[in-house]
PDB file of N, CA and C in Angstrom:
ATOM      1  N   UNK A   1       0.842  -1.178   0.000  1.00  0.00           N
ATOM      2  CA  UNK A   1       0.000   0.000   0.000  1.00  0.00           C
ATOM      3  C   UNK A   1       0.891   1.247   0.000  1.00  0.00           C
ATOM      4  N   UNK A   2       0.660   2.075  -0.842  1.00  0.00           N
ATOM      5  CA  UNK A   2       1.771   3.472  -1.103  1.00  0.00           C
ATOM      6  C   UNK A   2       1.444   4.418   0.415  1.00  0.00           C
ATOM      7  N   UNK A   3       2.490   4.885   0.322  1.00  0.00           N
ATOM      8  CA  UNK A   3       2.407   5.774   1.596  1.00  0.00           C
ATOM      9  C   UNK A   3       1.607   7.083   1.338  1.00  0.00           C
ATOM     10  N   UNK A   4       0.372   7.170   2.233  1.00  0.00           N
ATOM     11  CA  UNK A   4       0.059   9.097   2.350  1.00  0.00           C
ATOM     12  C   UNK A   4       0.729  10.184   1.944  1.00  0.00           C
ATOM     13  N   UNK A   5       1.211  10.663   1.282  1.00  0.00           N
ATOM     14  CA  UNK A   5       1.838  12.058   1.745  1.00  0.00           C
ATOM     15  C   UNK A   5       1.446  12.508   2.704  1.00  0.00           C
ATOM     16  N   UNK A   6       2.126  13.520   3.176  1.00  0.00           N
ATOM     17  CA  UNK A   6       2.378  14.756   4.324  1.00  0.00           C
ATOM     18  C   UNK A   6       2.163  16.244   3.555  1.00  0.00           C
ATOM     19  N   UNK A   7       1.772  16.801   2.868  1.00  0.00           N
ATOM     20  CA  UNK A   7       2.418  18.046   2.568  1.00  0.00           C
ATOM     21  C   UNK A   7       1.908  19.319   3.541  1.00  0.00           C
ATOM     22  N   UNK A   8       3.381  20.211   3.679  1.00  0.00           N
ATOM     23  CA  UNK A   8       3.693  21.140   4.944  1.00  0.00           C
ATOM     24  C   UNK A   8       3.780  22.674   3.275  1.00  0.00           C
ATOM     25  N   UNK A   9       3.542  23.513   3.838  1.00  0.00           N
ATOM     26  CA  UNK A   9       4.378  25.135   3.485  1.00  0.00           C
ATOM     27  C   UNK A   9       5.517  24.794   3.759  1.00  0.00           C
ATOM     28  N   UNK A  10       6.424  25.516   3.096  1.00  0.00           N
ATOM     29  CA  UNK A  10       7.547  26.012   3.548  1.00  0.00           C
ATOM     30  C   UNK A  10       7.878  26.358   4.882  1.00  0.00           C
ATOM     31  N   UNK A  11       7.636  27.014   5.348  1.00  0.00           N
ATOM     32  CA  UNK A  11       8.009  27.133   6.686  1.00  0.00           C
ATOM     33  C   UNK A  11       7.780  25.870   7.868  1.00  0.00           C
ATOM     34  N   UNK A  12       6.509  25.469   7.334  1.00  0.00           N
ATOM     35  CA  UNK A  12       6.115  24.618   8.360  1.00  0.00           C
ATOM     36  C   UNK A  12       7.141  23.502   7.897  1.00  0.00           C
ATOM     37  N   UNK A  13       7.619  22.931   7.030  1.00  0.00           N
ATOM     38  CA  UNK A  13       8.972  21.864   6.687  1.00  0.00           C
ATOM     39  C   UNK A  13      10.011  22.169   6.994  1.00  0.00           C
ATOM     40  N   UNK A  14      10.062  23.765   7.367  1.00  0.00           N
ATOM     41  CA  UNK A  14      11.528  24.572   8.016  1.00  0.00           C
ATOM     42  C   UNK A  14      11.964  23.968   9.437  1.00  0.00           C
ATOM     43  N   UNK A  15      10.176  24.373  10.161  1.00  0.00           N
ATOM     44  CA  UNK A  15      10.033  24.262  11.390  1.00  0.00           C
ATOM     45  C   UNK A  15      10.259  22.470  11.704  1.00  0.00           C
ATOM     46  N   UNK A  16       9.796  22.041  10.937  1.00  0.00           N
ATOM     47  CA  UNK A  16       9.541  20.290  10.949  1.00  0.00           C
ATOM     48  C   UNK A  16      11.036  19.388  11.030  1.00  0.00           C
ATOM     49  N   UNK A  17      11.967  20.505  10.056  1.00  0.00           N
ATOM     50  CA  UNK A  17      12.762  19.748  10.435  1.00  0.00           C
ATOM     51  C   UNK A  17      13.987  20.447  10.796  1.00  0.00           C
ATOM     52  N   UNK A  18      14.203  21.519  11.685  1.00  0.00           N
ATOM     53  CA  UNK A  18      14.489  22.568  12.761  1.00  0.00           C
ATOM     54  C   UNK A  18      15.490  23.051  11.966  1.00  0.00           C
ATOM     55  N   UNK A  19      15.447  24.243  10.789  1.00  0.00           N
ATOM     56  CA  UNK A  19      15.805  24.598   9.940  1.00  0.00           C
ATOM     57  C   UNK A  19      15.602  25.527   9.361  1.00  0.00           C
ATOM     58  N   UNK A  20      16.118  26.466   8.308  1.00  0.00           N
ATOM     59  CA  UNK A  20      15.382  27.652   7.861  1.00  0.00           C
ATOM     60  C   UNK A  20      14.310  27.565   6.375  1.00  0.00           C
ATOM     61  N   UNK A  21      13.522  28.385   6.050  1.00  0.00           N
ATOM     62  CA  UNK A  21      13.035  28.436   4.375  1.00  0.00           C
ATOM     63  C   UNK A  21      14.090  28.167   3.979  1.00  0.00           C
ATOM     64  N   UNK A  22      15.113  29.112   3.999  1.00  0.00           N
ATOM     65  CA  UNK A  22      15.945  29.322   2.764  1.00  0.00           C
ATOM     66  C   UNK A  22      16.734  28.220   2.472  1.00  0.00           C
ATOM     67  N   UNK A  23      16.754  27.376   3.727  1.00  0.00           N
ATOM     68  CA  UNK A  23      17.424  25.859   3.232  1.00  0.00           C
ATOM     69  C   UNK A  23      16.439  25.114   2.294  1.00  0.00           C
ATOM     70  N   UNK A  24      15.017  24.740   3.489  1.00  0.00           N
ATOM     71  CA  UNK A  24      14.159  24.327   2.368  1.00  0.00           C
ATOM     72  C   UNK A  24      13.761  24.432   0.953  1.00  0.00           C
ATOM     73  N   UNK A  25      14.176  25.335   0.625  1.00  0.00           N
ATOM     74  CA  UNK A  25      13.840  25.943  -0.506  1.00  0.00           C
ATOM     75  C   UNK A  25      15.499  26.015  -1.318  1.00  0.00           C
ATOM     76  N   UNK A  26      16.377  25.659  -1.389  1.00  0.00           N
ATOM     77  CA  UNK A  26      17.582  25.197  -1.676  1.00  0.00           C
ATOM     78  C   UNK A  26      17.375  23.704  -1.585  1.00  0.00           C
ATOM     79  N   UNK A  27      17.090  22.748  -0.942  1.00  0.00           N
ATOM     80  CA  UNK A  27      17.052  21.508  -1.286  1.00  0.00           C
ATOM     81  C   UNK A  27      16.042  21.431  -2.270  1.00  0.00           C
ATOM     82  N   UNK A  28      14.768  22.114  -2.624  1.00  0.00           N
ATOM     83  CA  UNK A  28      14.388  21.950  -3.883  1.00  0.00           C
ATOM     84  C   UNK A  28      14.882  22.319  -5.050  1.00  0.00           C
ATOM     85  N   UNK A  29      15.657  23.489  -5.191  1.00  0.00           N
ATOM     86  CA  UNK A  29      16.112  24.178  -5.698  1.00  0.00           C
ATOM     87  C   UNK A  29      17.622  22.982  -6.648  1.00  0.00           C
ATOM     88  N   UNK A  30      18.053  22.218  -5.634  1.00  0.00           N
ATOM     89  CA  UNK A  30      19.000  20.797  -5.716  1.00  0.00           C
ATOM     90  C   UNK A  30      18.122  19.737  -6.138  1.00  0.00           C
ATOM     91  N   UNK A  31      17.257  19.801  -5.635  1.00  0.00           N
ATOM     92  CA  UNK A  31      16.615  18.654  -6.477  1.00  0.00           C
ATOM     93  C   UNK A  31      16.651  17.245  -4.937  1.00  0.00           C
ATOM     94  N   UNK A  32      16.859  17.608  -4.038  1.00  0.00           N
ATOM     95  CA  UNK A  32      16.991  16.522  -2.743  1.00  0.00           C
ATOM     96  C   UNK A  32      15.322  16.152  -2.314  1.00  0.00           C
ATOM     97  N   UNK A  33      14.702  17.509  -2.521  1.00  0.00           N
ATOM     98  CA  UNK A  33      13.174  16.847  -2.216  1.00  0.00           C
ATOM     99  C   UNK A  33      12.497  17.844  -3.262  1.00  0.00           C
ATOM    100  N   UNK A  34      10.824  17.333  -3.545  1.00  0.00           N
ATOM    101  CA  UNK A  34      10.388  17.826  -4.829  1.00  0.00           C
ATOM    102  C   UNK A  34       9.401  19.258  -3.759  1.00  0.00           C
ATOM    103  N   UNK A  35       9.133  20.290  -4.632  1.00  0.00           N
ATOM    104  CA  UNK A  35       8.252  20.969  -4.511  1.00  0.00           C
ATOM    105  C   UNK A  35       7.102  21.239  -5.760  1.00  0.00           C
ATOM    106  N   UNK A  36       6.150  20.938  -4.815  1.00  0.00           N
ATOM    107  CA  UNK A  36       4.879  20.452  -5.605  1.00  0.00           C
ATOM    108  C   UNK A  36       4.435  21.702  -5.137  1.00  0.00           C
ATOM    109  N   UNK A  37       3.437  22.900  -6.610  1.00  0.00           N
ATOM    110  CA  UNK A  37       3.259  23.744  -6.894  1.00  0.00           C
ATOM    111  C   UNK A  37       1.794  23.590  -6.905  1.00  0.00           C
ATOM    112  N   UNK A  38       0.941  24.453  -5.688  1.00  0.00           N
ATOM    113  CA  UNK A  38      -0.296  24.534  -5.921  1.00  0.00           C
ATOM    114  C   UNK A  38      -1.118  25.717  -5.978  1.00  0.00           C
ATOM    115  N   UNK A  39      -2.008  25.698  -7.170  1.00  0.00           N
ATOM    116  CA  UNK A  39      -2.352  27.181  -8.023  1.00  0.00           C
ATOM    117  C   UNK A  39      -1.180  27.424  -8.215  1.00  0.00           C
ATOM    118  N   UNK A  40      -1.409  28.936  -8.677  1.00  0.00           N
ATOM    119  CA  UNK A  40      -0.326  29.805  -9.464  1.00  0.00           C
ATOM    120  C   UNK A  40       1.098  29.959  -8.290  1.00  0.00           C
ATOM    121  N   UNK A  41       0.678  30.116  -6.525  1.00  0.00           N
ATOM    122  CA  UNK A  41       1.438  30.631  -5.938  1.00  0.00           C
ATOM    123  C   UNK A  41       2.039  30.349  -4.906  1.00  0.00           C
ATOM    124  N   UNK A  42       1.480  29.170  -4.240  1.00  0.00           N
ATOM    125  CA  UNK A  42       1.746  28.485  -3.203  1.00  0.00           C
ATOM    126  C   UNK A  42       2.503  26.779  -3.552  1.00  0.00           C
ATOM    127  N   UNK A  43       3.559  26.727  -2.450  1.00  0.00           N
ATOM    128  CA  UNK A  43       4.879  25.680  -2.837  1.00  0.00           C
ATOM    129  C   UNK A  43       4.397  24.961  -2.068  1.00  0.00           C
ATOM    130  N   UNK A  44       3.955  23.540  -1.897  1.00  0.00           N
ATOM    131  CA  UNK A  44       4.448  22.830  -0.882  1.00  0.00           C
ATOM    132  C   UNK A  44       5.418  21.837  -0.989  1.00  0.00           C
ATOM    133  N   UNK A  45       5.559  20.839  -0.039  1.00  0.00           N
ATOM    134  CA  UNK A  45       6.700  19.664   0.227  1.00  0.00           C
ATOM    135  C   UNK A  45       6.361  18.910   1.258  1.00  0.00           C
ATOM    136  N   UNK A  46       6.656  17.520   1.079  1.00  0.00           N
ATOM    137  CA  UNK A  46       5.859  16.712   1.106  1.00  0.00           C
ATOM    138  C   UNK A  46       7.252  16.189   2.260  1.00  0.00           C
ATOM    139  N   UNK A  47       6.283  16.033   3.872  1.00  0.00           N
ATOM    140  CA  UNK A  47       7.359  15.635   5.145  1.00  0.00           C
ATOM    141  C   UNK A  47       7.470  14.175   4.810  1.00  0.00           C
ATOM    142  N   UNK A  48       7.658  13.654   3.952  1.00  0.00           N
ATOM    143  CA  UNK A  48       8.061  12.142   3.861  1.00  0.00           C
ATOM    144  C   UNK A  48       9.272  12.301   3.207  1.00  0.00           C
ATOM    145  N   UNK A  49       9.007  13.289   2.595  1.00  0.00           N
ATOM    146  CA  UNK A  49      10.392  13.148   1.573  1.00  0.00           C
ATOM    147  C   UNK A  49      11.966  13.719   2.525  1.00  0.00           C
ATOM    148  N   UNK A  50      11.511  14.534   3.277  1.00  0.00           N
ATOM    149  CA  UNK A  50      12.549  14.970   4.171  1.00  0.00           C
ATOM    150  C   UNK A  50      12.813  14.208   5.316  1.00  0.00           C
ATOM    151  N   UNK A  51      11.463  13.136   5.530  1.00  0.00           N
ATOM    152  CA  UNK A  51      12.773  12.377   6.326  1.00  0.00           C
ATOM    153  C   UNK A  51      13.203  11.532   5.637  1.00  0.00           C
ATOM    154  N   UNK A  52      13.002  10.898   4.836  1.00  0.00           N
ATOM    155  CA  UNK A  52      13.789   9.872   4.206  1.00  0.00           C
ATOM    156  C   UNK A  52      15.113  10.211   3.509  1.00  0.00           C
ATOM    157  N   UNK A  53      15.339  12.195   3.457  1.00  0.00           N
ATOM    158  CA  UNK A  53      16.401  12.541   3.189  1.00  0.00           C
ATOM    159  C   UNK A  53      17.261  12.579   4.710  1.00  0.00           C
ATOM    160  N   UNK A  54      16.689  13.338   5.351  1.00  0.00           N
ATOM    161  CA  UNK A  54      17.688  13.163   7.058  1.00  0.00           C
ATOM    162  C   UNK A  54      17.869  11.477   7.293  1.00  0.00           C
ATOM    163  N   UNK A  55      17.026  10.641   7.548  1.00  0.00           N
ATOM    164  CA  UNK A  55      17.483   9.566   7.780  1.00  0.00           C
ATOM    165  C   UNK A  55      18.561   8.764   6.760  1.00  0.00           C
ATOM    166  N   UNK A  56      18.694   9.048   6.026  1.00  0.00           N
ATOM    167  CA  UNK A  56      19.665   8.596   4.781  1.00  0.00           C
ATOM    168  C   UNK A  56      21.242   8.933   5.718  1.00  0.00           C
ATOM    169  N   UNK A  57      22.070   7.840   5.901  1.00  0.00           N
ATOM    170  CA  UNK A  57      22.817   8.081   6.393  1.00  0.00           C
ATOM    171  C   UNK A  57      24.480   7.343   5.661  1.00  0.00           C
ATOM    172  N   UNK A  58      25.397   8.080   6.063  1.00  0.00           N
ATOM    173  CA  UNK A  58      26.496   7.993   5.459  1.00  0.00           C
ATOM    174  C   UNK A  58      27.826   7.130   6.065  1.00  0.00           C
ATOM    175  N   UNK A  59      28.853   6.815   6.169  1.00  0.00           N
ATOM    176  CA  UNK A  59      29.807   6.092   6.954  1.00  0.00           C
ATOM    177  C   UNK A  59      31.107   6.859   7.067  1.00  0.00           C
ATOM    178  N   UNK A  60      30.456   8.292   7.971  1.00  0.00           N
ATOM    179  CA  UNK A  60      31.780   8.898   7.624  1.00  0.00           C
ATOM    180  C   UNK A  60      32.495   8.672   8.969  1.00  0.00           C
ATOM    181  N   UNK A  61      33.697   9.177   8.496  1.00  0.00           N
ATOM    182  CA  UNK A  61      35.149   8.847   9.042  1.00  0.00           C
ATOM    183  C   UNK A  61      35.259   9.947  10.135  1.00  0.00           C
ATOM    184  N   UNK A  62      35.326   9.987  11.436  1.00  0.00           N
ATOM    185  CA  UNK A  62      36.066  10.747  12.395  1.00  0.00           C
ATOM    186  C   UNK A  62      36.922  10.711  12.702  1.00  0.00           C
ATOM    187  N   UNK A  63      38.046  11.782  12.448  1.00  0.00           N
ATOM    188  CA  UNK A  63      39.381  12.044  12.501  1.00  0.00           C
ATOM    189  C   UNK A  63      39.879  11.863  14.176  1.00  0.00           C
TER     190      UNK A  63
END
């Protein structure tokens, strides 16, 4: 069964994931999560997609 979306404003995906717009809006801008355009003027983004970007994790090396 496909998952629900979530979709937040901008800000509220800022707040969601303790962060600013201007990041949010740079990871779309990258292409890391989509912004889905509703009417002419309002952005949203969809809180599934951002966590599955934070939880995405890496094997880095501490010096």
């Amino acid at each position: 069964m496909p998952t629900k979306r979530r979709y937040a404003t901008i800000k509220e995906a800022a707040e969601y994931a303790a962060t600013s717009d201007k990041t949010v809006r740079r990871w779309i801008a990258q292409g890391k999560i989509t912004g889905y355009r509703v009417g002419t003027r309002f952005l949203r983004v969809d809180l599934i997609e951002i966590d599955s970007m934070m939880t995405t994790t890496r094997n880095w090396e501490v010096a």
